[in-house]
Protein backbone atom coordinates (compact mmCIF):
# COMPACT_ATOMS: atom_id res chain seq x y z
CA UNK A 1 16.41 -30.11 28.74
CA UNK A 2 12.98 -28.88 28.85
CA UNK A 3 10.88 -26.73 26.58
CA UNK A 4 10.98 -27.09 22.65
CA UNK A 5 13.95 -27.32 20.16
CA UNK A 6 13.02 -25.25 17.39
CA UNK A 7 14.92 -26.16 14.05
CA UNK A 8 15.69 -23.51 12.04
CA UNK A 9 15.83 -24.06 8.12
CA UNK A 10 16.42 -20.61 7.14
CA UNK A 11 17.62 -17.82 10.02
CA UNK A 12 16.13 -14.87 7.27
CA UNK A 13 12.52 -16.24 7.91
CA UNK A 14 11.24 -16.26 11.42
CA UNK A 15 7.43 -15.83 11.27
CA UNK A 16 5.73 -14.14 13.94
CA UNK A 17 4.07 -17.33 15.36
CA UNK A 18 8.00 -18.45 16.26
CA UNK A 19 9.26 -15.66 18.04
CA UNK A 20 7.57 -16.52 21.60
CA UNK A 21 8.85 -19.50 20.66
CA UNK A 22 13.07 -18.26 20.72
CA UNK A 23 11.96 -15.64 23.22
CA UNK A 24 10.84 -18.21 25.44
CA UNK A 25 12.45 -18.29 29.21
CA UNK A 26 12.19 -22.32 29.14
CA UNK A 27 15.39 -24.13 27.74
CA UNK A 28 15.41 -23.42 23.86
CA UNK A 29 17.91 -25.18 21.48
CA UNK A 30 17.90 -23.27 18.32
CA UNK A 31 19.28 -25.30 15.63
CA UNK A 32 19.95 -22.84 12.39
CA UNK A 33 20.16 -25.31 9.50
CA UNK A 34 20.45 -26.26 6.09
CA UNK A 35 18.24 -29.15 4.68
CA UNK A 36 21.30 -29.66 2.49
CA UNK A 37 23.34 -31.35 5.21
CA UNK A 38 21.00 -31.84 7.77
CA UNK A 39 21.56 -34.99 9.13
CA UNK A 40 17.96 -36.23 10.12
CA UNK A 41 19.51 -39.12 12.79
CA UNK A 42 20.99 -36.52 14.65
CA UNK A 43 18.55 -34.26 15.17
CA UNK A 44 16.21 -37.24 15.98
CA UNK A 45 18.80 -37.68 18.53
CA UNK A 46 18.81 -34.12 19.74
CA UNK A 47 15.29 -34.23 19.90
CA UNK A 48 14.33 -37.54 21.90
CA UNK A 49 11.75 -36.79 23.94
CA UNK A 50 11.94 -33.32 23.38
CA UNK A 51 8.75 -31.08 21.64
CA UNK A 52 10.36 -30.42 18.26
CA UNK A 53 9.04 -27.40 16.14
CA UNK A 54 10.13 -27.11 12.81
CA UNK A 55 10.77 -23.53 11.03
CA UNK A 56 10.65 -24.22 7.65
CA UNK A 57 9.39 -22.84 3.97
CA UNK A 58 7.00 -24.77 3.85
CA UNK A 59 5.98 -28.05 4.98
CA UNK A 60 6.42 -29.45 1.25
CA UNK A 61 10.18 -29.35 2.24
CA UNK A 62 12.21 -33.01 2.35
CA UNK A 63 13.32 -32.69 5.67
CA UNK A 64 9.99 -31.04 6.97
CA UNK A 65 8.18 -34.47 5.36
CA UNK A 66 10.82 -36.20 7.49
CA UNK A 67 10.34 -34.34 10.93
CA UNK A 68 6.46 -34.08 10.79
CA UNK A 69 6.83 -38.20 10.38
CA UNK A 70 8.50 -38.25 13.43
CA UNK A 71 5.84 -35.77 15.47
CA UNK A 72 7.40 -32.51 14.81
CA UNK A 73 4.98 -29.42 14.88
CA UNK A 74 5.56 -27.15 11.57
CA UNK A 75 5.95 -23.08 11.45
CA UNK A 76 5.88 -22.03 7.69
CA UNK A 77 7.91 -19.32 6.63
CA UNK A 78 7.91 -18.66 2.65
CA UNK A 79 10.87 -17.19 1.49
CA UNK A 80 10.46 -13.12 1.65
CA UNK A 81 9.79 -12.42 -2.25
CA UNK A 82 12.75 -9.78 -1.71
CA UNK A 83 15.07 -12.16 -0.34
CA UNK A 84 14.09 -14.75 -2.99
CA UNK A 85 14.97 -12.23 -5.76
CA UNK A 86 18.11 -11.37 -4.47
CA UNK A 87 19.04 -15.25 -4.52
CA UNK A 88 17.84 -15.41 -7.76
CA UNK A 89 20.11 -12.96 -8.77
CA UNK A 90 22.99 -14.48 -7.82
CA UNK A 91 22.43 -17.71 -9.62
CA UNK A 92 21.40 -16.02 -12.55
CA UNK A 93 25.39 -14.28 -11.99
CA UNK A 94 26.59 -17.47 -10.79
CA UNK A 95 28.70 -20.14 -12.55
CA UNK A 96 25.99 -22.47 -14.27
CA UNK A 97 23.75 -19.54 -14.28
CA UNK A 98 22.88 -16.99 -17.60
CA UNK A 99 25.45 -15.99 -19.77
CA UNK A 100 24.15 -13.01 -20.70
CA UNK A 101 23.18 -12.27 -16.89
CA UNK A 102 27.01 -12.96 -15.66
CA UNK A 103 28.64 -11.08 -18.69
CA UNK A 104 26.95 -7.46 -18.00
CA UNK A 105 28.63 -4.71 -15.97
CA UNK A 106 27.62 -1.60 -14.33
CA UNK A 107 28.19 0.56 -17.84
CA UNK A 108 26.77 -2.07 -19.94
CA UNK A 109 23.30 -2.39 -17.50
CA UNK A 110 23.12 1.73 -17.55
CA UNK A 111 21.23 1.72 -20.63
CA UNK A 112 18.61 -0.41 -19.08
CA UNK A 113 18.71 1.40 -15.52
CA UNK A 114 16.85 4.58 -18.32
CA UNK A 115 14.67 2.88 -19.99
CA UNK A 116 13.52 1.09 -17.28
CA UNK A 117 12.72 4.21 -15.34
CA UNK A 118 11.12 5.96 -18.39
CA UNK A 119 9.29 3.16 -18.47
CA UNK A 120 7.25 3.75 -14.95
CA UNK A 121 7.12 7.17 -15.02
CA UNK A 122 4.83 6.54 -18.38
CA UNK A 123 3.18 3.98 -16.18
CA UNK A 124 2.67 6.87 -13.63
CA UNK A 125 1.66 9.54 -15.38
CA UNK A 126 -0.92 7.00 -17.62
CA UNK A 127 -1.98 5.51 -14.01
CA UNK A 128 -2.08 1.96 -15.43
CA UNK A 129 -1.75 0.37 -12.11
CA UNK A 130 -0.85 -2.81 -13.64
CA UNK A 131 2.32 -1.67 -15.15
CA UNK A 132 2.95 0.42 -12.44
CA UNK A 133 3.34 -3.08 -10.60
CA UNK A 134 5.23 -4.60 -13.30
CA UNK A 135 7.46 -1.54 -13.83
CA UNK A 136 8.77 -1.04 -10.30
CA UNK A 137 10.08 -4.48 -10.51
CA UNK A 138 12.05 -3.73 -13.51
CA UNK A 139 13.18 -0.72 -11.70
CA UNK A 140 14.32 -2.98 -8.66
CA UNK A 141 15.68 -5.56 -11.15
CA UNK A 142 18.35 -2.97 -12.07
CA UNK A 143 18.95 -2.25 -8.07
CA UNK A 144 19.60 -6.10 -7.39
CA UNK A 145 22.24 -6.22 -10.47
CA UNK A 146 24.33 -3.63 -9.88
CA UNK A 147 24.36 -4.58 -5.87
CA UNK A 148 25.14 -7.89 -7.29
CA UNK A 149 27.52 -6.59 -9.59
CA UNK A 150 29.04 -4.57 -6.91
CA UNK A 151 29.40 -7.56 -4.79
CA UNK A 152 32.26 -9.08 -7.03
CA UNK A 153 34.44 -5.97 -7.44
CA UNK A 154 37.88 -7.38 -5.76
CA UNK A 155 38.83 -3.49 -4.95
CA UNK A 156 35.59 -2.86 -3.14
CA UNK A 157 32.71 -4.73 -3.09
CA UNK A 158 29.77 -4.39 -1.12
CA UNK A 159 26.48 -6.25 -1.13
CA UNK A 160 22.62 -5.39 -1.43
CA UNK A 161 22.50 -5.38 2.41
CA UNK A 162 24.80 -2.64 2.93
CA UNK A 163 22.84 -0.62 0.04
CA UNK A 164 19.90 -1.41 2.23
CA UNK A 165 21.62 -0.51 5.51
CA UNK A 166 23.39 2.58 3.74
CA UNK A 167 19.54 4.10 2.90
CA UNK A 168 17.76 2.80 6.49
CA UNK A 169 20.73 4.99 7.90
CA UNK A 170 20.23 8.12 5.43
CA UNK A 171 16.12 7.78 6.07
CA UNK A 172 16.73 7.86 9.50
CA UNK A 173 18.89 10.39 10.01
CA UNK A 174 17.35 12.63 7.26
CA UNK A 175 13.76 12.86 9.28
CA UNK A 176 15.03 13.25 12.83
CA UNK A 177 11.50 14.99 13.97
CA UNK A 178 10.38 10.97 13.07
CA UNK A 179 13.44 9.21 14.37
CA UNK A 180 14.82 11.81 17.15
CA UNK A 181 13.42 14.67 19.00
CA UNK A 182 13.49 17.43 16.95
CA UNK A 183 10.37 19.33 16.62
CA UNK A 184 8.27 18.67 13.88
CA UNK A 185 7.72 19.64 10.25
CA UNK A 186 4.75 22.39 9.96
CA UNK A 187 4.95 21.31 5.84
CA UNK A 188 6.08 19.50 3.68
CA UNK A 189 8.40 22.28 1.88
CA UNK A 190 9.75 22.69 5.21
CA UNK A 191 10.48 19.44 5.53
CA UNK A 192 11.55 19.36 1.71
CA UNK A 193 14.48 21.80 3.18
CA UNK A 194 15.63 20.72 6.34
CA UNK A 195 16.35 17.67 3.71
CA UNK A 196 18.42 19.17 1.33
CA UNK A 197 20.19 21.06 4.70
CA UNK A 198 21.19 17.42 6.28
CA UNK A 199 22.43 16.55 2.57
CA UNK A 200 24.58 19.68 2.92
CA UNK A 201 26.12 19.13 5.83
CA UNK A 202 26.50 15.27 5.85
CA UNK A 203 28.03 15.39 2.34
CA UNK A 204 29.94 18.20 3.63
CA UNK A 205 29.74 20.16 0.15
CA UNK A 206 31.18 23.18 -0.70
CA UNK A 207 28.45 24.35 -3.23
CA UNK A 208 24.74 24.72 -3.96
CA UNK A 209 25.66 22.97 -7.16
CA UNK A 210 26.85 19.71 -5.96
CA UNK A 211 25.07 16.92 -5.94
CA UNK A 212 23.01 17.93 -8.77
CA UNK A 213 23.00 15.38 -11.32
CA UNK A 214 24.53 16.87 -14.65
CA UNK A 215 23.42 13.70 -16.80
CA UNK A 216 19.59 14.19 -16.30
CA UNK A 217 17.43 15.71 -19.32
CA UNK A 218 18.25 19.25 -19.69
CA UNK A 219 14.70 20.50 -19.03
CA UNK A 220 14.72 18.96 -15.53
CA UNK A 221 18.21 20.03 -15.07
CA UNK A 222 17.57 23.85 -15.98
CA UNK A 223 14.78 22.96 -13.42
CA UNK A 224 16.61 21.62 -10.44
CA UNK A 225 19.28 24.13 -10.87
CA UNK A 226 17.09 27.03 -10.90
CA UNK A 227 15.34 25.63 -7.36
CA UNK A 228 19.14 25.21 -5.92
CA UNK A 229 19.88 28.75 -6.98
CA UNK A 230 16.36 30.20 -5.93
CA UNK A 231 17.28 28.47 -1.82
CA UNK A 232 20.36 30.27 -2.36
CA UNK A 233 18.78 34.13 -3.08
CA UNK A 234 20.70 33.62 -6.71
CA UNK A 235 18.61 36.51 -8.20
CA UNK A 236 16.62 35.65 -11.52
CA UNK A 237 18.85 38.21 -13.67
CA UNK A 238 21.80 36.34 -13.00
CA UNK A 239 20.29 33.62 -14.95
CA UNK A 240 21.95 33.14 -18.69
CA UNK A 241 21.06 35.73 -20.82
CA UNK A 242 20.19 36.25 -25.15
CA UNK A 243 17.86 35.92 -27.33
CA UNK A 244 18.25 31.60 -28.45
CA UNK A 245 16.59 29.20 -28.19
CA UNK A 246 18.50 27.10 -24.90
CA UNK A 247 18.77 30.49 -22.90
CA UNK A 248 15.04 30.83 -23.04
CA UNK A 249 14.89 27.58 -22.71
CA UNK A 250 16.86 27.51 -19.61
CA UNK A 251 14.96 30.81 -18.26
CA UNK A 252 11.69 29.36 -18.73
CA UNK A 253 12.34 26.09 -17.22
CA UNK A 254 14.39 27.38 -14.25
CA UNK A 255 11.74 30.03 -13.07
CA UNK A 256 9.01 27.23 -13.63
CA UNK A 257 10.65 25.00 -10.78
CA UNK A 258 11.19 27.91 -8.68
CA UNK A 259 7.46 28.51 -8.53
CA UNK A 260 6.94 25.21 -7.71
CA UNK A 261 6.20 24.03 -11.12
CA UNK A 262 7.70 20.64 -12.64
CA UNK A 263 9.29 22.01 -16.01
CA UNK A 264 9.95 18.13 -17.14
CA UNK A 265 6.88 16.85 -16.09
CA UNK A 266 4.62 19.45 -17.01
CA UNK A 267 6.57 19.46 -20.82
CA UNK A 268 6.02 15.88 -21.45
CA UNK A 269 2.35 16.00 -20.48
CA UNK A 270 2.65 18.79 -23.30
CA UNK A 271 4.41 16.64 -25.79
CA UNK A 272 2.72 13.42 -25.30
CA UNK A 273 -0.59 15.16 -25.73
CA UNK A 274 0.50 16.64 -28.82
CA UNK A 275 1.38 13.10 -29.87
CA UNK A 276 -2.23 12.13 -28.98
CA UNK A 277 -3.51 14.97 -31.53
CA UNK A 278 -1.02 13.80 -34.05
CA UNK A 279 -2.62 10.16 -34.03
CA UNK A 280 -6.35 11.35 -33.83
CA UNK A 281 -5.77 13.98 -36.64
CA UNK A 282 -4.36 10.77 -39.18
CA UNK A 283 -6.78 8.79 -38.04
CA UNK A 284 -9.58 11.46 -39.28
CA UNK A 285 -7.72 11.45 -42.22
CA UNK A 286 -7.62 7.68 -43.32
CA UNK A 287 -11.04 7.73 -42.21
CA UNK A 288 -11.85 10.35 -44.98
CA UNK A 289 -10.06 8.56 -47.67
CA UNK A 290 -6.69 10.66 -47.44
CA UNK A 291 -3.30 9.59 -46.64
CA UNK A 292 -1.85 11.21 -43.69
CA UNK A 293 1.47 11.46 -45.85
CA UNK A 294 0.05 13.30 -48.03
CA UNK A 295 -1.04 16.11 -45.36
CA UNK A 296 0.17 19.78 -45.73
CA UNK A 297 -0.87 22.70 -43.47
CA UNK A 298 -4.23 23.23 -44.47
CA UNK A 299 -5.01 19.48 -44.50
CA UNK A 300 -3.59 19.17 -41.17
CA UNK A 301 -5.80 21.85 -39.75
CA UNK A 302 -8.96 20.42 -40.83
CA UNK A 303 -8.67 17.05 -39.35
CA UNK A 304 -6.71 18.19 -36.21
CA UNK A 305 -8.96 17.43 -33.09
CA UNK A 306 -11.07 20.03 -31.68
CA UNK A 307 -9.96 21.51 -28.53
């Protein structure tokens, strides 16, 4: 045999610096392996004589110690931080593993899925970059249970790989002036249609309605139903009409979106600075010797921040 027999610890991380290495016309033995139950005298064996390269985690590894004794050359390949979450995962849901962690199920985590996702949009909209960070791992934390979760359902159980493979698929075929040769986008609310077109016609739905997600906050709901209805021609006097409070509500938020507006968005940056003005206002208060508690509407006025 001639050329180098490359060792394989893991087969989910080839570095660069191997590939020539497999891709290499001279006689390759590719030995995909677990340290495990590698059995060191064999591969000794295999490699008499031979230029042995080791692909391996990291040379820190026991068998990696053992082949670089015996004049193996060493490739390092650290674990992709994805696919080392994923395993972590699954022995945090594996026998021996958390209690708490194995016990939950996809109603129980749903809960979590919200907050967790209220939790970086704040980190969005206050640009803390730092919890931005921390947040979209919480976000992804709640990706990698349920796709764990998923995994042992008996009836039909699929893994995070095919929720992976499922959105590389969508992505793909979803921006074929990327992936194909369709001509491309002039905009991006162009593009922002030809999107929710492929949606129709993949999903094969039978109204402008479906899809939408009924369970989201009512203000982004009136929202994303009055865009739907505005691709449609649905004219603005169809929408629900009368004097209270939600129809205005509705109304308001609904032509908002269709002008491009974000009714949600633009409502809590509304809210949360009224919070702000809330806070600053008792502040001024304690600071003048009065208890906010004890506030009524003229008190409030004169230590409400200035515009």
């Amino acid at each position: 045999m001639t050329g180098p027999v490359v060792v394989l610890v893991r087969r989910d991380a080839i570095p660069a610096a191997a590939l020539p290495l497999l891709r290499s016309p001279a006689a390759c033995a590719a030995a995909d392996v677990d340290a495990e139950w590698l059995g060191l005298p064999s591969v000794a064996t295999m490699a008499a004589g031979q230029d042995l390269v080791l692909v391996a985690a990291s040379r820190a590894e026991p068998v990696a110690a053992e082949l670089i004794k015996a004049g193996a050359r060493v490739i390092e390949a650290p674990v992709p931080p994805l696919v080392e979450a994923v395993e972590v995962m699954d022995r945090l849901r594996s026998p021996g593993g958390c209690p708490w962690d194995a016990a939950q199920t996809h109603d129980s985590l749903r809960q979590y899925l919200v907050e967790e996702t209220y939790e970086l949009l704040d980190a969005i909209e206050e640009n803390d970059r730092e919890a931005l960070r921390e947040e979209l791992g919480d976000v992804l934390l709640q990706v990698l249970f349920h796709a764990r979760v998923a995994a042992e359902d008996a009836r039909d159980p699929f893994t995070v790989d095919d929720v992976a493979r499922a959105l590389v698929t969508k992505l793909v075929s979803r921006h074929p002036h990327v992936f194909a040769d369709a001509d491309r986008m002039s905009s991006a609310d162009r593009q922002e249609t030809q999107w929710e077109e492929l949606k129709q016609a993949e999903k094969q739905r039978k109204s402008i309605v479906d899809g939408v997600a009924l369970g989201q906050p009512a203000v982004a709901l009136a929202g994303k139903l009055g865009q739907r209805s505005g691709r449609a021609g649905v004219p603005l006097d169809l929408f629900p009409g009368g004097t209270e409070a939600a129809a205005q509500l509705f109304r308001v938020a609904a032509t908002a979106r269709r002008a491009g507006v974000d009714p949600e968005g633009e409502l809590r940056s509304v809210a949360k600075q009224f919070a702000q003005d809330i806070r600053a206002a008792e502040a001024a208060a304690r600071a003048n010797g009065v208890e906010p508690a004890t506030l009524e509407a003229e008190g409030w006025r004169r230590f409400w921040p200035s515009a």
